[in-house]
N, C-alpha and C. Protein backbone atom coordinates (compact mmCIF):
# COMPACT_ATOMS: atom_id res chain seq x y z
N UNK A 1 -15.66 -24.45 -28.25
CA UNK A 1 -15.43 -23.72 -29.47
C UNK A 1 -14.36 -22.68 -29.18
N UNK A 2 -13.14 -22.82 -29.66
CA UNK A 2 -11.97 -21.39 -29.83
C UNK A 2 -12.85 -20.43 -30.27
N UNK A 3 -12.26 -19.16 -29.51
CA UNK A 3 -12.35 -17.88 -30.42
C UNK A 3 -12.41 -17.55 -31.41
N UNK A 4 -11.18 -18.38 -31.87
CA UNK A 4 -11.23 -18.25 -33.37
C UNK A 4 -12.36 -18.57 -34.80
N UNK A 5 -12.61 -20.07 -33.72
CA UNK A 5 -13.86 -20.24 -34.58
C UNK A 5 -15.18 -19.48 -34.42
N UNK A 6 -15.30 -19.34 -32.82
CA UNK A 6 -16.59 -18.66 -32.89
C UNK A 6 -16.47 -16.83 -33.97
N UNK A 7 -14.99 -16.14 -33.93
CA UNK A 7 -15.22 -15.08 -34.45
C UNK A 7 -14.95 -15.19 -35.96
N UNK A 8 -14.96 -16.78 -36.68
CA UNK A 8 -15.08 -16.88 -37.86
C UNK A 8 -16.63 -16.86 -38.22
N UNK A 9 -17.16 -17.79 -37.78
CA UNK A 9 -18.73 -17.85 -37.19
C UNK A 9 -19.73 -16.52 -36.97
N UNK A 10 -19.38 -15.68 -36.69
CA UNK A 10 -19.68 -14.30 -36.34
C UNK A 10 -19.74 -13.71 -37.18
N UNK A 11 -18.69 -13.58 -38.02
CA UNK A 11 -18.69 -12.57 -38.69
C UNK A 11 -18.57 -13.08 -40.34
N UNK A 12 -19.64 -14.15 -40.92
CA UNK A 12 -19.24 -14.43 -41.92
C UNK A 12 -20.60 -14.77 -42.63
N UNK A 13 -21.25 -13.46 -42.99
CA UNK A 13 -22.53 -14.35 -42.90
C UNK A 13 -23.22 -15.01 -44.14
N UNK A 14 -21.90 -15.51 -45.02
CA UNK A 14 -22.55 -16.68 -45.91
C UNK A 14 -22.89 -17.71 -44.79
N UNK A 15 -22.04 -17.96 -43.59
CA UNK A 15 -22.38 -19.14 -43.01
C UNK A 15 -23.71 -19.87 -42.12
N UNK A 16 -24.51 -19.54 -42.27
CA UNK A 16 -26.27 -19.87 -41.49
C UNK A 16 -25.57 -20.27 -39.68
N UNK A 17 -25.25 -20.92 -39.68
CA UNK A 17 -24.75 -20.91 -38.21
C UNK A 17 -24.30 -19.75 -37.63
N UNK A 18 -23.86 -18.55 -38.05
CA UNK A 18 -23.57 -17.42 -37.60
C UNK A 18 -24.85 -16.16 -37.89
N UNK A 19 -26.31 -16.73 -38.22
CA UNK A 19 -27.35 -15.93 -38.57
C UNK A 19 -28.03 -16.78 -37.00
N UNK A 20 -28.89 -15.89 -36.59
CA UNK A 20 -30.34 -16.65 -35.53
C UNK A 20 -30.45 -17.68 -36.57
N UNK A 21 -31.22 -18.86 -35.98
CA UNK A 21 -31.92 -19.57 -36.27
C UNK A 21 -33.09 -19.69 -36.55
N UNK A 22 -33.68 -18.41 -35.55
CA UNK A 22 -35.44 -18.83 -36.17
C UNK A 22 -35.47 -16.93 -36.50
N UNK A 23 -36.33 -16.34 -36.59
CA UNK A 23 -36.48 -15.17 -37.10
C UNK A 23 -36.35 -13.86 -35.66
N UNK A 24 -35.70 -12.95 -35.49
CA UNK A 24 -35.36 -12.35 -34.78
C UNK A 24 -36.46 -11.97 -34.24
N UNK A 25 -36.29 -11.15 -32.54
CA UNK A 25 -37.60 -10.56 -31.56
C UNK A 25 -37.71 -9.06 -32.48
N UNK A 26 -38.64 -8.30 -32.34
CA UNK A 26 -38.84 -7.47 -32.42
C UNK A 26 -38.05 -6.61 -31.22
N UNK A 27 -37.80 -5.42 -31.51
CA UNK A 27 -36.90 -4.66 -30.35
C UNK A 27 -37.75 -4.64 -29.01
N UNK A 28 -38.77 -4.37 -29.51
CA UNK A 28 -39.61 -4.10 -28.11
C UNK A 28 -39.93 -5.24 -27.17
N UNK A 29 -39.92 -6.68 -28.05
CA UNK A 29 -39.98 -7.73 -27.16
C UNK A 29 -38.45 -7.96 -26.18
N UNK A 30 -37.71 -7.70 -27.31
CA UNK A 30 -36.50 -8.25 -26.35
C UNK A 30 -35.76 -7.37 -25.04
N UNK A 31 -36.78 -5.54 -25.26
CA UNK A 31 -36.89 -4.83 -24.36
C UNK A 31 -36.89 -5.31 -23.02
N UNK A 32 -38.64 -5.47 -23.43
CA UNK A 32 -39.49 -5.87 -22.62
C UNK A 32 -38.66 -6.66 -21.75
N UNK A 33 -38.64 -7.99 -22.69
CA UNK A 33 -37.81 -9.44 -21.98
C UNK A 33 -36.99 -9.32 -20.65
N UNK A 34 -36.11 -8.03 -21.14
CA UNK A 34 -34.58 -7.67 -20.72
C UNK A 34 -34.59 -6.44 -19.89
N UNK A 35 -35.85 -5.95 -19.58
CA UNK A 35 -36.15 -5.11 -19.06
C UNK A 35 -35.66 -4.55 -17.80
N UNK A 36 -34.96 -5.39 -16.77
CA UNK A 36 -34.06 -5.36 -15.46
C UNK A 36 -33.15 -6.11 -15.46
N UNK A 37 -32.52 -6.04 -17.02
CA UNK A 37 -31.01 -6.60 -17.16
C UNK A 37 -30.27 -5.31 -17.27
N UNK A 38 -28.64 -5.12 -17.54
CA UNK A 38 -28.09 -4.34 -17.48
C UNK A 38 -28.42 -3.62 -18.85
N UNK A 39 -27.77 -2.49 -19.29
CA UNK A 39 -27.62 -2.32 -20.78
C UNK A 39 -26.66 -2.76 -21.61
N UNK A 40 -26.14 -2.82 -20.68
CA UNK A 40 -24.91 -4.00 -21.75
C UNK A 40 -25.74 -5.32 -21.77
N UNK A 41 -26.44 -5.74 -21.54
CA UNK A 41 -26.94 -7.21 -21.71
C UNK A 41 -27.84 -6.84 -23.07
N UNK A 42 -28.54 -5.94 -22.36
CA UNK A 42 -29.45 -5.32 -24.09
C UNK A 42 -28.61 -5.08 -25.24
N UNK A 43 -27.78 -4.51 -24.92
CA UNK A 43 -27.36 -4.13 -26.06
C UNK A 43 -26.88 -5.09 -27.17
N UNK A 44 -26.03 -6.12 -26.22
CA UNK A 44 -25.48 -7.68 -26.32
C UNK A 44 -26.96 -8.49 -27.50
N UNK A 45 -28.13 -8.54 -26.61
CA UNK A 45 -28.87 -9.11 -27.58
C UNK A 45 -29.60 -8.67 -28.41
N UNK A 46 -29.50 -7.09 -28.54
CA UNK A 46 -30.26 -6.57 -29.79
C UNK A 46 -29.40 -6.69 -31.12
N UNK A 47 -27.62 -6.86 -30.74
CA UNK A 47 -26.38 -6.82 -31.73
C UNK A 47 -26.50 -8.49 -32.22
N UNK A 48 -27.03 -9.71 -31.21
CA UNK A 48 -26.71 -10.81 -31.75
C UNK A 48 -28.47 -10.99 -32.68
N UNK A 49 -29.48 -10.39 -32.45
CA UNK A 49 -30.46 -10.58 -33.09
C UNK A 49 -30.17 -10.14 -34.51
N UNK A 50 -29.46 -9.22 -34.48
CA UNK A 50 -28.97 -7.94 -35.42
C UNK A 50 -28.31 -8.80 -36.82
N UNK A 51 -27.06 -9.53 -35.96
CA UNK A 51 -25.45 -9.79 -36.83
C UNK A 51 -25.77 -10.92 -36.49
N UNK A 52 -26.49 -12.01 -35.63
CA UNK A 52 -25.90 -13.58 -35.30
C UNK A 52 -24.29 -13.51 -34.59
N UNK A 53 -24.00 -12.42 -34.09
CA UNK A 53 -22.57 -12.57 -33.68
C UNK A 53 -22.67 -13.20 -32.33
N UNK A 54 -21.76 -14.16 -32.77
CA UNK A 54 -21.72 -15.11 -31.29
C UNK A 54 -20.82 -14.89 -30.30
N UNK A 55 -20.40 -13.77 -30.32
CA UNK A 55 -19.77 -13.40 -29.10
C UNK A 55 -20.13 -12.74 -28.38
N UNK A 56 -21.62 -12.34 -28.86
CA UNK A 56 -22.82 -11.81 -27.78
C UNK A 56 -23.44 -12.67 -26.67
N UNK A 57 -23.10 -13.66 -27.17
CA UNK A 57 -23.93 -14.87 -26.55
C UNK A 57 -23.59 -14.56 -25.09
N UNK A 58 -22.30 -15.30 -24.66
CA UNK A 58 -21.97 -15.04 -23.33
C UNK A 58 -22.02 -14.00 -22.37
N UNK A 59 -22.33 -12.31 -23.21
CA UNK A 59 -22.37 -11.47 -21.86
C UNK A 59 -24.00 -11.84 -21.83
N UNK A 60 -25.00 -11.83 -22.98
CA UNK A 60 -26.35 -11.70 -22.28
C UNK A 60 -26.47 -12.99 -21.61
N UNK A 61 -26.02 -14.16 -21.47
CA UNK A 61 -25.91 -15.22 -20.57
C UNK A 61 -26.19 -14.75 -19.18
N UNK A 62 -24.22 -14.03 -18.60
CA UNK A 62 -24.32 -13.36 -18.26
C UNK A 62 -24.90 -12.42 -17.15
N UNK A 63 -25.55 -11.79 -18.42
CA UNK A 63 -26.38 -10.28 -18.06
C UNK A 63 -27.89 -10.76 -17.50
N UNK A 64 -28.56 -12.22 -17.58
CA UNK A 64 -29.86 -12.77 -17.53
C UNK A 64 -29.54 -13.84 -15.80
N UNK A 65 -28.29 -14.22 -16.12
CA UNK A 65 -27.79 -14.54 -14.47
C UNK A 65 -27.51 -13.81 -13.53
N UNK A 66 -27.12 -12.18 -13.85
CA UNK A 66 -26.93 -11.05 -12.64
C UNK A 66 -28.08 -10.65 -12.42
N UNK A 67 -28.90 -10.75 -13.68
CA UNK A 67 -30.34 -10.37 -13.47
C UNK A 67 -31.62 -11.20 -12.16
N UNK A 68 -30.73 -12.50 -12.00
CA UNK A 68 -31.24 -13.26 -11.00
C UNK A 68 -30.91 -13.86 -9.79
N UNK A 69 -29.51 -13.23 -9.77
CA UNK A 69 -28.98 -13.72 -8.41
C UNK A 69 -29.11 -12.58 -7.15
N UNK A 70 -28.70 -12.76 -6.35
CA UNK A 70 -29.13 -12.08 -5.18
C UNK A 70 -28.06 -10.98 -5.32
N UNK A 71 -28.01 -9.84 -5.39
CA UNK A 71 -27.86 -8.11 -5.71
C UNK A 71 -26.34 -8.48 -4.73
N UNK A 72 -26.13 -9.06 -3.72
CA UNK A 72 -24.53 -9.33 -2.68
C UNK A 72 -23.62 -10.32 -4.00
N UNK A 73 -24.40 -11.05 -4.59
CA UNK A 73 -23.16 -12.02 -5.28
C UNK A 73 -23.12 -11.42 -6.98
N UNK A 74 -23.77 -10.22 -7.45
CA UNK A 74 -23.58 -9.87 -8.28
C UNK A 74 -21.80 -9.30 -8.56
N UNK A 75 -21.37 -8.77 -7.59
CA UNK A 75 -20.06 -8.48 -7.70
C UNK A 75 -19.36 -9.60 -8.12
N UNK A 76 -19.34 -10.67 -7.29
CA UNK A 76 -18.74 -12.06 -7.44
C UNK A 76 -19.19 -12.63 -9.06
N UNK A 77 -20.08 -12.44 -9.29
CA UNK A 77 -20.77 -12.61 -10.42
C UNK A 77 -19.52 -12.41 -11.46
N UNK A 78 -19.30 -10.77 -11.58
CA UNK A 78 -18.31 -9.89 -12.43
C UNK A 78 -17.16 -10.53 -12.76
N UNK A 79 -16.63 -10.67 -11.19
CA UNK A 79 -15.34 -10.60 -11.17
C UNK A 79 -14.77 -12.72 -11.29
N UNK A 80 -15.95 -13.61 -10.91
CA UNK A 80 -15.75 -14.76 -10.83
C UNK A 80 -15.41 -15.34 -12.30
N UNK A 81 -15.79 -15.49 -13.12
CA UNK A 81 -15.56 -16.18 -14.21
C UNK A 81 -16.89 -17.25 -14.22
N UNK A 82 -16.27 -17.87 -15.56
CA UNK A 82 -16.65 -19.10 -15.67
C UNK A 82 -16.99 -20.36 -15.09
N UNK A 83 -15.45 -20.64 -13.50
CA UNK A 83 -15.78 -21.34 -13.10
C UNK A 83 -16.38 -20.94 -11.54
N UNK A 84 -17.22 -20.08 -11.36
CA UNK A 84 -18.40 -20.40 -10.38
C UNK A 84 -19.52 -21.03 -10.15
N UNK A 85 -19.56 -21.65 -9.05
CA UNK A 85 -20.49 -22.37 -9.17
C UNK A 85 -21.87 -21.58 -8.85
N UNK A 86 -23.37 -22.25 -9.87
CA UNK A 86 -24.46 -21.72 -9.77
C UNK A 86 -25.11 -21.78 -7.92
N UNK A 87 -24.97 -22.76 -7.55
CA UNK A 87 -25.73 -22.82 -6.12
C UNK A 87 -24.31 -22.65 -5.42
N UNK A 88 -23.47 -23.24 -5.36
CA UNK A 88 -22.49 -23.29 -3.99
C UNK A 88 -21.84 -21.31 -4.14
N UNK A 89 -21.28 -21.01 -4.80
CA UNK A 89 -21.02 -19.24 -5.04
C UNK A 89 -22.31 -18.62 -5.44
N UNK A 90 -23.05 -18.59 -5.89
CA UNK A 90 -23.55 -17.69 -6.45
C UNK A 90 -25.48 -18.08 -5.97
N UNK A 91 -25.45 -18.98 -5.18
CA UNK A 91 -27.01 -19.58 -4.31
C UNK A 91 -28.14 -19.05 -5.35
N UNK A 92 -28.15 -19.83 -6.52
CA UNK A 92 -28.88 -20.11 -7.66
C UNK A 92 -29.50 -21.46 -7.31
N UNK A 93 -31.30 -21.08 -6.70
CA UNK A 93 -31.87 -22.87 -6.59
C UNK A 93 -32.51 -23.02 -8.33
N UNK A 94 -32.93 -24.21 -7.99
CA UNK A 94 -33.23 -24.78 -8.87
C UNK A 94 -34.19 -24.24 -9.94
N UNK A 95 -35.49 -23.56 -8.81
CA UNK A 95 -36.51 -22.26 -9.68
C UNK A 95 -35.87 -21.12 -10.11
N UNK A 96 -34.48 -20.86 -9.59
CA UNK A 96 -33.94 -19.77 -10.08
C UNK A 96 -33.39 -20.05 -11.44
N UNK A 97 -33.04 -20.91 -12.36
CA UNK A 97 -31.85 -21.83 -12.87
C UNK A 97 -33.12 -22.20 -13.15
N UNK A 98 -34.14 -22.62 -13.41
CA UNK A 98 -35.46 -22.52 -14.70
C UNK A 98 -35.71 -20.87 -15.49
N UNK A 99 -35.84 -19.99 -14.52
CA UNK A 99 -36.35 -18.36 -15.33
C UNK A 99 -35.20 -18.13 -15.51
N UNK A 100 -33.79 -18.46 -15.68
CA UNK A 100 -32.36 -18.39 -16.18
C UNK A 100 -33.01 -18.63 -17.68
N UNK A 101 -33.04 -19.72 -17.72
CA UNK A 101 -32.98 -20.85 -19.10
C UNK A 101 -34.37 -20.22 -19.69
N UNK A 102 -35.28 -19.83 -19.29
CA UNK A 102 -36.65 -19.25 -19.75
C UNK A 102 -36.41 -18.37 -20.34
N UNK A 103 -35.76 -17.32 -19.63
CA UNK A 103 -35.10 -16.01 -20.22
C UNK A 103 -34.56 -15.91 -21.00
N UNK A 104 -33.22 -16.90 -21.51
CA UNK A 104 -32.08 -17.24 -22.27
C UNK A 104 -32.51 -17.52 -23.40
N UNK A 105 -33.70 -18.86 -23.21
CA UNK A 105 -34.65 -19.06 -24.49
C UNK A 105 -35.23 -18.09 -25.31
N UNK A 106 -35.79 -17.24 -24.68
CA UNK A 106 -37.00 -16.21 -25.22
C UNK A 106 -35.78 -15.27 -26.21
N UNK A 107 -34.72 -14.98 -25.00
CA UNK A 107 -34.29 -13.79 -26.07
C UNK A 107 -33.29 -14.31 -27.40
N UNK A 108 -32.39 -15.39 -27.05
CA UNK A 108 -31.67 -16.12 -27.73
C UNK A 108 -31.98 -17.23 -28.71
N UNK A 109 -33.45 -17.19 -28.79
CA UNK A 109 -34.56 -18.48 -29.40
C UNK A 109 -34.12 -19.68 -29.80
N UNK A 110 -33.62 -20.27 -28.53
CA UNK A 110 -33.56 -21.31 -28.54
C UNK A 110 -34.62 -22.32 -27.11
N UNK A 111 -33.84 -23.61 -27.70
CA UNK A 111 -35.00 -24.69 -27.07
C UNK A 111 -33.93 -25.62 -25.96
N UNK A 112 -34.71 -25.43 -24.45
CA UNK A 112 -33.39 -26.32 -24.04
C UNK A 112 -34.39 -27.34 -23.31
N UNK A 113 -33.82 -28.57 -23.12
CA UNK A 113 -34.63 -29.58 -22.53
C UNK A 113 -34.42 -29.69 -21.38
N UNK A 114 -35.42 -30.02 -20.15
CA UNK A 114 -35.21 -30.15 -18.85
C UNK A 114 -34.18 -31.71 -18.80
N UNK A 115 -33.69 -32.65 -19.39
CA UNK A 115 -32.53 -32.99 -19.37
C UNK A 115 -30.92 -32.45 -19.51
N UNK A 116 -31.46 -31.36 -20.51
CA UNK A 116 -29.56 -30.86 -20.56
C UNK A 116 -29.61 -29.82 -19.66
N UNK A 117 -30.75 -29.42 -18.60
CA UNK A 117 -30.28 -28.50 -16.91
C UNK A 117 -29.19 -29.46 -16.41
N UNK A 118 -29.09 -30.85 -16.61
CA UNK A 118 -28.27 -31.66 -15.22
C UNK A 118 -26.76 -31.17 -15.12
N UNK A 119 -26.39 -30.74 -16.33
CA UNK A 119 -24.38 -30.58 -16.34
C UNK A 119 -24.86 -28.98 -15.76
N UNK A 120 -25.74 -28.44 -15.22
CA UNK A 120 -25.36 -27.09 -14.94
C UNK A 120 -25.28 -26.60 -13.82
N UNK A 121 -23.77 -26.87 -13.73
CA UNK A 121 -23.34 -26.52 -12.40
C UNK A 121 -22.15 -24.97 -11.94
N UNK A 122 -21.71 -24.87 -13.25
CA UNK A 122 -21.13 -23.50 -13.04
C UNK A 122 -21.58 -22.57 -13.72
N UNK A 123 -21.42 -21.32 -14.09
CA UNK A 123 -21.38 -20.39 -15.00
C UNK A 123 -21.11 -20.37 -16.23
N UNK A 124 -20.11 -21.75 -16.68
CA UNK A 124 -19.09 -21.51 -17.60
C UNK A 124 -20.33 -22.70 -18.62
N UNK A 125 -21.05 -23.82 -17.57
CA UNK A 125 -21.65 -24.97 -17.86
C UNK A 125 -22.69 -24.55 -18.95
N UNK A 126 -23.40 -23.40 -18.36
CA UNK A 126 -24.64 -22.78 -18.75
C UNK A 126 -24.23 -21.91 -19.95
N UNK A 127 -23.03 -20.77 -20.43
CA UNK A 127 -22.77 -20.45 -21.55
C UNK A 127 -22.60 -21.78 -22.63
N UNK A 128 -21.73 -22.52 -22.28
CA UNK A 128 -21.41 -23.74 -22.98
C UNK A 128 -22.42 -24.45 -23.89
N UNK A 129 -23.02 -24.99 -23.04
CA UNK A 129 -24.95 -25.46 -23.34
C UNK A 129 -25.68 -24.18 -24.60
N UNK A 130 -25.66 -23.36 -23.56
CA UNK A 130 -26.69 -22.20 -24.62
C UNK A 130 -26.23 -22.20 -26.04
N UNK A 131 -24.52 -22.02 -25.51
CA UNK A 131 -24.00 -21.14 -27.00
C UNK A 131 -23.90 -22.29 -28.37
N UNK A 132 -24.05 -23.49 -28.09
CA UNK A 132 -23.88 -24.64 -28.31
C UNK A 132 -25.48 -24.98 -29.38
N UNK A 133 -26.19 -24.30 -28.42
CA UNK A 133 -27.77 -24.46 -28.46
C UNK A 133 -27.93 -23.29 -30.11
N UNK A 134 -27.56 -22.40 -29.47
CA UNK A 134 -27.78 -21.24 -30.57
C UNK A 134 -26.74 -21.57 -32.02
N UNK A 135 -25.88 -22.29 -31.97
CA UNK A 135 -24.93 -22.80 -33.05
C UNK A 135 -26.11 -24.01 -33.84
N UNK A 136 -26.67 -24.40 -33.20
CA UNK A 136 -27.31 -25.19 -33.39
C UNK A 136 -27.33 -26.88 -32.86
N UNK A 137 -26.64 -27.44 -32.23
CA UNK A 137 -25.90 -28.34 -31.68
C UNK A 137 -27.12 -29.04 -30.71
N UNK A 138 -26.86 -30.25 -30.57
CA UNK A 138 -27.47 -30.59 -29.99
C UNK A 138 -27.11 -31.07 -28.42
C-alpha cells in the first residue's frame, strides 16, 4: 500500500476501512496491554483506536517488537528498518514471534492465523501482514 493511499485511508472517515474494525479497547486495556512498550507505541495505539489512522499501525508494530527483543538489538531495532531480519538480526525464536502477534492482535484487534506466521521473516514482513490484517485483507 503507497502512502498515499494509506494517508487517504486515514484520514477519511466516510471510508470503514480507515475506522477499527471491531469496537475499540478501552484505554486502560490497551494500557495495561502496552504496559512495557515505549510511549510512543502507546500513544501510536490509543491515536489508531481513536482515528483508525493507519499510519499508526507500523510504529506500534514496532513498539510491541522492541518490546520483545533482547534490550542489545533494540538499537539495531531503531536504526535497521524494514529489512531486518526477525531471527538472523534481531534473534526473535519462534515463542518470541507468537507474544509478537498475541500482542499485535489484542491491541490492533485483529485475527492472524498460525499459517500467515510462515512469510515472517523480516520486520518489514510482519508490518505488511498486520497492516493488511487491520485494512481488512485477507
Amino acid at each position: 500500500m503507497t502512502h498515499a493511499v494509506t494517508t487517504e485511508l486515514s484520514h477519511n472517515p466516510l471510508n470503514p476501512r480507515a475506522q477499527c474494525l471491531l469496537p475499540p479497547l478501552d484505554e486502560i486495556r490497551i494500557r495495561e496491554a502496552l504496559r512495557r512498550c515505549s510511549a510512543q507505541t502507546l500513544a501510536a495505539a490509543h491515536e489508531f483506536q481513536k482515528t483508525g489512522n493507519l499510519d499508526c499501525v507500523p510504529v506500534v508494530i514496532e513498539g510491541v517488537i522492541e518490546h520483545y527483543v533482547d534490550p542489545d538489538a533494540r538499537e539495531k531495532l531503531r536504526k535497521g528498518g524494514d529489512d531486518l531480519g526477525l531471527i538472523k538480526d534481531l534473534g526473535i525464536d519462534s515463542l518470541t514471534l507468537l507474544e509478537i502477534v498475541f500482542l499485535a492482535e489484542e491491541v490492533l484487534q485483529v485475527s492472524i492465523e498460525n499459517d500467515e506466521l510462515r512469510p515472517f521473516c523480516t520486520v518489514g514482513d510482519v508490518k505488511k501482514v498486520i497492516l493488511a490484517k487491520v485494512c481488512g485483507a485477507s
